[in-house]
Protein backbone atom coordinates (compact mmCIF):
# COMPACT_ATOMS: atom_id res chain seq x y z
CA UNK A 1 59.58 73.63 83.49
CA UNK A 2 59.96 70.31 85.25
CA UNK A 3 61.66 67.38 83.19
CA UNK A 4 59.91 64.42 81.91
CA UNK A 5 60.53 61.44 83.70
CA UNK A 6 61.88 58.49 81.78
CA UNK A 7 61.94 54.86 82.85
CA UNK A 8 64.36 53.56 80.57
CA UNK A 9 67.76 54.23 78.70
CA UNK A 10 68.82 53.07 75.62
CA UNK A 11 72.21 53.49 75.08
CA UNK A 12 73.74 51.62 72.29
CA UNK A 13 77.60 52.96 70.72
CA UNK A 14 77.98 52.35 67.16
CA UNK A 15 81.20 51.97 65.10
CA UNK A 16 80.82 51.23 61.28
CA UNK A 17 77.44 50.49 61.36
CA UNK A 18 75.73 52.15 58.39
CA UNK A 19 74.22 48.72 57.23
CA UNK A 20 72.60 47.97 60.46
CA UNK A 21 72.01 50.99 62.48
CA UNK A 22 68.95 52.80 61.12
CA UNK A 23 67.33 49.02 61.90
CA UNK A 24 68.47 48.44 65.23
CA UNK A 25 66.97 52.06 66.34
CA UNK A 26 63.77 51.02 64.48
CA UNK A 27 63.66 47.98 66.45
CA UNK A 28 64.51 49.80 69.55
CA UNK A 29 61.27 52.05 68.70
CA UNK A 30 59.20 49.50 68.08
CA UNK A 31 59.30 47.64 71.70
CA UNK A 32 55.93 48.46 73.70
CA UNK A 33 58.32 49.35 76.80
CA UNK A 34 55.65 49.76 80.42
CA UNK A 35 56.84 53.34 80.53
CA UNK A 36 58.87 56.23 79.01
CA UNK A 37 62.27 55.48 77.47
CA UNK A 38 64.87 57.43 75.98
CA UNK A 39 67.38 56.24 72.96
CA UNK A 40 70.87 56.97 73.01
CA UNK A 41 73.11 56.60 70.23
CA UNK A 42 76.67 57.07 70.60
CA UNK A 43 79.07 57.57 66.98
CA UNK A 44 82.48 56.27 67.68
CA UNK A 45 83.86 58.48 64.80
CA UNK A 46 82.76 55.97 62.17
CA UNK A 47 84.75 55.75 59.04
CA UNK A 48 81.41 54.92 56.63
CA UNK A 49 78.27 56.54 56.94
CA UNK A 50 76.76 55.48 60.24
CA UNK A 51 76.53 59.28 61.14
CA UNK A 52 74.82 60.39 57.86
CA UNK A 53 72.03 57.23 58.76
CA UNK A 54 72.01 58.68 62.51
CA UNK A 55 71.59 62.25 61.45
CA UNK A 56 68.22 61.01 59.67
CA UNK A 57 66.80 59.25 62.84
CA UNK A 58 64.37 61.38 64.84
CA UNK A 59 64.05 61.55 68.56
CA UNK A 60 67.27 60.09 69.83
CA UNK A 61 69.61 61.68 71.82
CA UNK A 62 72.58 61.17 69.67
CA UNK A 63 76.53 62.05 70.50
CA UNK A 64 79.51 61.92 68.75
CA UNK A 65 83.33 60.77 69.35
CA UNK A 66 85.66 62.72 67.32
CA UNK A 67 88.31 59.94 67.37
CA UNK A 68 87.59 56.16 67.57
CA UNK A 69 87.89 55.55 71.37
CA UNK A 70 85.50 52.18 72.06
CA UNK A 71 82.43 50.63 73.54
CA UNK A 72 83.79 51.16 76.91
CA UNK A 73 84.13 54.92 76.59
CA UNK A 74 81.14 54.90 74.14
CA UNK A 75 78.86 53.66 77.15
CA UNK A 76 80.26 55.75 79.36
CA UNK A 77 79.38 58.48 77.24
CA UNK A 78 75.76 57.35 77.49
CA UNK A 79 75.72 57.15 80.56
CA UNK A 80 76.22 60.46 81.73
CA UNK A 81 73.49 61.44 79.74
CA UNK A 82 71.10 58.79 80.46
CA UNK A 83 68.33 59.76 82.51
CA UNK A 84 66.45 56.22 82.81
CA UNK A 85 65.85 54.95 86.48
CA UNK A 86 66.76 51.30 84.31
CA UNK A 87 69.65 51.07 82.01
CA UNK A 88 70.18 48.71 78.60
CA UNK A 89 72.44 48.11 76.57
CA UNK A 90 72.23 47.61 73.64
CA UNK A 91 74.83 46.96 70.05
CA UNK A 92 74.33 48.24 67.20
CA UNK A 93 73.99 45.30 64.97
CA UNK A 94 71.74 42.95 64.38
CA UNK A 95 72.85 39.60 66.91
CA UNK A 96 70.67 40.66 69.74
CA UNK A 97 66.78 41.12 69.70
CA UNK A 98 65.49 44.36 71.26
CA UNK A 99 62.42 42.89 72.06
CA UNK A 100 64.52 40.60 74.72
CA UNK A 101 64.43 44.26 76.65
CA UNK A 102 60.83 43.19 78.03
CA UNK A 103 62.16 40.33 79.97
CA UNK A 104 64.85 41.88 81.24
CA UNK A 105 63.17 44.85 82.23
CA UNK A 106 59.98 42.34 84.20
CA UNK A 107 62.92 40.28 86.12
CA UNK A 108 64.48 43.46 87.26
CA UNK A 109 61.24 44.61 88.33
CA UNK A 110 59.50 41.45 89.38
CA UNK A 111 62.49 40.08 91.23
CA UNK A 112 64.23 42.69 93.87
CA UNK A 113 67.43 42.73 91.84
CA UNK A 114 69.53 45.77 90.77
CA UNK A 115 71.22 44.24 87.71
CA UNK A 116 69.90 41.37 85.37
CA UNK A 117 72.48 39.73 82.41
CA UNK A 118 70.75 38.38 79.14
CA UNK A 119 72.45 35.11 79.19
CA UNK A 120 72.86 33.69 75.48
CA UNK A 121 74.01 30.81 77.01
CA UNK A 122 71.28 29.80 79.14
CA UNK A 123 69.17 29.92 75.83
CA UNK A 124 68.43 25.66 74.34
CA UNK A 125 68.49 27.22 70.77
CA UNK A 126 71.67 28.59 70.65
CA UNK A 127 74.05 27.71 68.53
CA UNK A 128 77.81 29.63 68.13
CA UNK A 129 78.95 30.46 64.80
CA UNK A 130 82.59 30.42 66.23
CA UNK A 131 83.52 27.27 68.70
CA UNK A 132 86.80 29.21 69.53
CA UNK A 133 84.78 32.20 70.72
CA UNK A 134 82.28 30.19 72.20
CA UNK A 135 84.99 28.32 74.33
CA UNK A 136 86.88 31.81 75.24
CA UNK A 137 83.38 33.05 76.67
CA UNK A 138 82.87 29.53 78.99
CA UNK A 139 86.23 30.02 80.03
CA UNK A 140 86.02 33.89 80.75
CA UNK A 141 82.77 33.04 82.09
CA UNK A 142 84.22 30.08 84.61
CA UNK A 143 87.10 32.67 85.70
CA UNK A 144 84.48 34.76 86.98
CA UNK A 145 82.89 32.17 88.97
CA UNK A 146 86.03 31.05 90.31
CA UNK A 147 87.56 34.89 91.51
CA UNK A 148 84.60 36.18 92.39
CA UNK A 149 82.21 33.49 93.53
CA UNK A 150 79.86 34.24 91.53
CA UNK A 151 77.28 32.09 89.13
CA UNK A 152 77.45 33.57 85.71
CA UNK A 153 77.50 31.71 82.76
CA UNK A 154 77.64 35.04 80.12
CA UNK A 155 80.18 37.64 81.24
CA UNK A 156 80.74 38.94 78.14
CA UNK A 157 77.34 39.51 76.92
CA UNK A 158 75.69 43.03 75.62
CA UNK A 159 72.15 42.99 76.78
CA UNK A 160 73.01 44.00 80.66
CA UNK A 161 70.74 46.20 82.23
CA UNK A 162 70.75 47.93 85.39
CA UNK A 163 69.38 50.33 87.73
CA UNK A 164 70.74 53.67 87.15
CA UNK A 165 71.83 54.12 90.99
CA UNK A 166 74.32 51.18 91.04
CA UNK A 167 76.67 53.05 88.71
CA UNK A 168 76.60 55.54 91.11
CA UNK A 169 80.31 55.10 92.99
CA UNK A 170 81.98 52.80 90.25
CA UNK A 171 84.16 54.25 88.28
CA UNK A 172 84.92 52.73 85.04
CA UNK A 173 88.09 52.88 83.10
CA UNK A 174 88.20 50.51 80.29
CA UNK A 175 87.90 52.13 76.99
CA UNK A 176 87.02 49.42 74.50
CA UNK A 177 85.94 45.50 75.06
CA UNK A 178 87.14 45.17 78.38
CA UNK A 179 83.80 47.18 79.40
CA UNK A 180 81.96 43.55 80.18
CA UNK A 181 84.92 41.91 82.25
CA UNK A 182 84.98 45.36 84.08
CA UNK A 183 81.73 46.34 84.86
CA UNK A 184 80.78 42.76 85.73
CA UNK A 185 83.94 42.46 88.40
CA UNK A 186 83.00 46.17 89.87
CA UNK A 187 79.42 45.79 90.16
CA UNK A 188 80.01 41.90 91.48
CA UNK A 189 82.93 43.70 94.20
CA UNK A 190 80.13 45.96 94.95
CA UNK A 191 78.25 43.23 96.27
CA UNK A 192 75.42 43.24 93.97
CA UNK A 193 74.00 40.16 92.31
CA UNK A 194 73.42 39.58 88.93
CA UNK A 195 70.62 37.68 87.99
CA UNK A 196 70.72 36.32 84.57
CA UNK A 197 67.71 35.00 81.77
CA UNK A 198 68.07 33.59 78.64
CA UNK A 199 67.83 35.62 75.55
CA UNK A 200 68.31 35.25 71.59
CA UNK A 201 70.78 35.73 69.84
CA UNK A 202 72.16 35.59 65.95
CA UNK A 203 75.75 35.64 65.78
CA UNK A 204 77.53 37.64 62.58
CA UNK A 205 80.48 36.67 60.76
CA UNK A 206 83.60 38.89 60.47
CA UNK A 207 82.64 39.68 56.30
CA UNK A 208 78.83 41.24 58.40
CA UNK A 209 81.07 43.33 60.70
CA UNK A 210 82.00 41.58 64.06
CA UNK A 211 84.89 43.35 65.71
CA UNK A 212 85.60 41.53 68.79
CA UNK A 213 88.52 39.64 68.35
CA UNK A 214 91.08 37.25 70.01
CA UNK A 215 93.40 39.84 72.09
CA UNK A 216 90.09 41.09 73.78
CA UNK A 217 89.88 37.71 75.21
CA UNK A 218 93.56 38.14 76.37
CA UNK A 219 92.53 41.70 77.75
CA UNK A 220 89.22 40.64 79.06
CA UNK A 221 91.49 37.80 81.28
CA UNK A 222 93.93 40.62 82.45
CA UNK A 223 90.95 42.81 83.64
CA UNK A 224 89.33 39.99 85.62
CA UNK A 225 92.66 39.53 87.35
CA UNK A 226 92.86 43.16 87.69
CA UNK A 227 90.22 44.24 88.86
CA UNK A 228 90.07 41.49 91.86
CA UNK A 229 92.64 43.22 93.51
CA UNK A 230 92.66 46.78 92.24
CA UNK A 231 89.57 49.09 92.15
């Protein structure tokens, strides 16, 4: 029997996200996507009961890590398994809005590019919840620009979504947060462009479950470094 085609892949890794899960997948559901789409939902060996609220969500693909091992791994997890011709990402919680995949999905349709970034930067209306943070991202985001001559003002941003083919020859490494710094050096080294939008976005305090913290930022510098002279 000949498999269905799908047009888009979900793929969104979840750690300790039992308050926020089931919602995100609803949301997920609810976009009127211009074609077929899959939803993948990756279980980094949570430690509450993400898995029990997974277990009771109905056509996903759903996989599980059987030791904590990151959003880098996580997505890489998904990927194999993804069998969209587009790619998004997309977290677990609540910050980002799923129906943001529509634009995303029209520029990299409507605009010849393999890869698009939802820029949270580029949106009027946003407003941090953490100036540090917000400072660390300009700054990661600036590094980028300057070692790889590129114009991107949100490196570390979740909502990227891509063609399937371009991961096709990159190899990724980085197991937890340093996904974004790494995938946005290869894919840049690669020669492709990323075209960015604006997008909205609701940041969460650390008490709602944020888990990025201040050494990612120190990791996320290393792989930029890195990863412009090392493949």
């Amino acid at each position: 029997m000949k498999s269905r085609k799908i047009d888009f892949s979900i793929i969104i890794p979840a750690y300790n996200e039992e308050k926020t899960i089931g919602q995100i997948v609803a949301a997920v559901k609810k976009v009127k996507y211009p074609g077929t789409f899959e939803i993948i939902v990756i279980n980094d060996c949570s430690k509450d009961s993400t898995q029990e609220k997974i277990d009771k969500i109905a056509g996903i693909t759903k996989i599980w890590n059987n030791k904590n091992r990151g959003k880098g791994y996580c997505l890489r997890s998904g990927f194999s398994k993804a069998k969209g011709e587009i790619i998004l990402i997309q977290d677990a919680d609540l910050e980002y809005d799923p129906n943001d995949h529509l634009k995303l999905i029209s520029e990299i349709k409507n605009s010849g590019t393999d890869v698009i970034y939802g820029s949270r930067f580029l949106n009027p209306n946003h407003k941090p919840k953490y100036l540090l943070f917000y400072a660390g991202n300009l700054f990661l985001s600036f590094l980028t620009k300057i070692l790889y001559r590129a114009q991107i003002t949100d490196m570390e941003t979740c909502y990227k979504c891509f063609k399937s083919e371009v991961l096709k020859g990159i190899k990724l490494r980085e197991d937890r947060f340093g996904f974004e710094p790494e995938i946005t050096c290869k894919l840049l080294k690669k020669g492709l462009k990323i075209v960015e939008i604006p997008i909205a976005y609701k940041s969460r305090s650390y008490q709602e479950g944020k888990k990025i913290g201040i050494k990612d930022g120190f990791r996320a510098i290393y792989i930029l470094l890195k990863y412009r002279f090392a493949s």
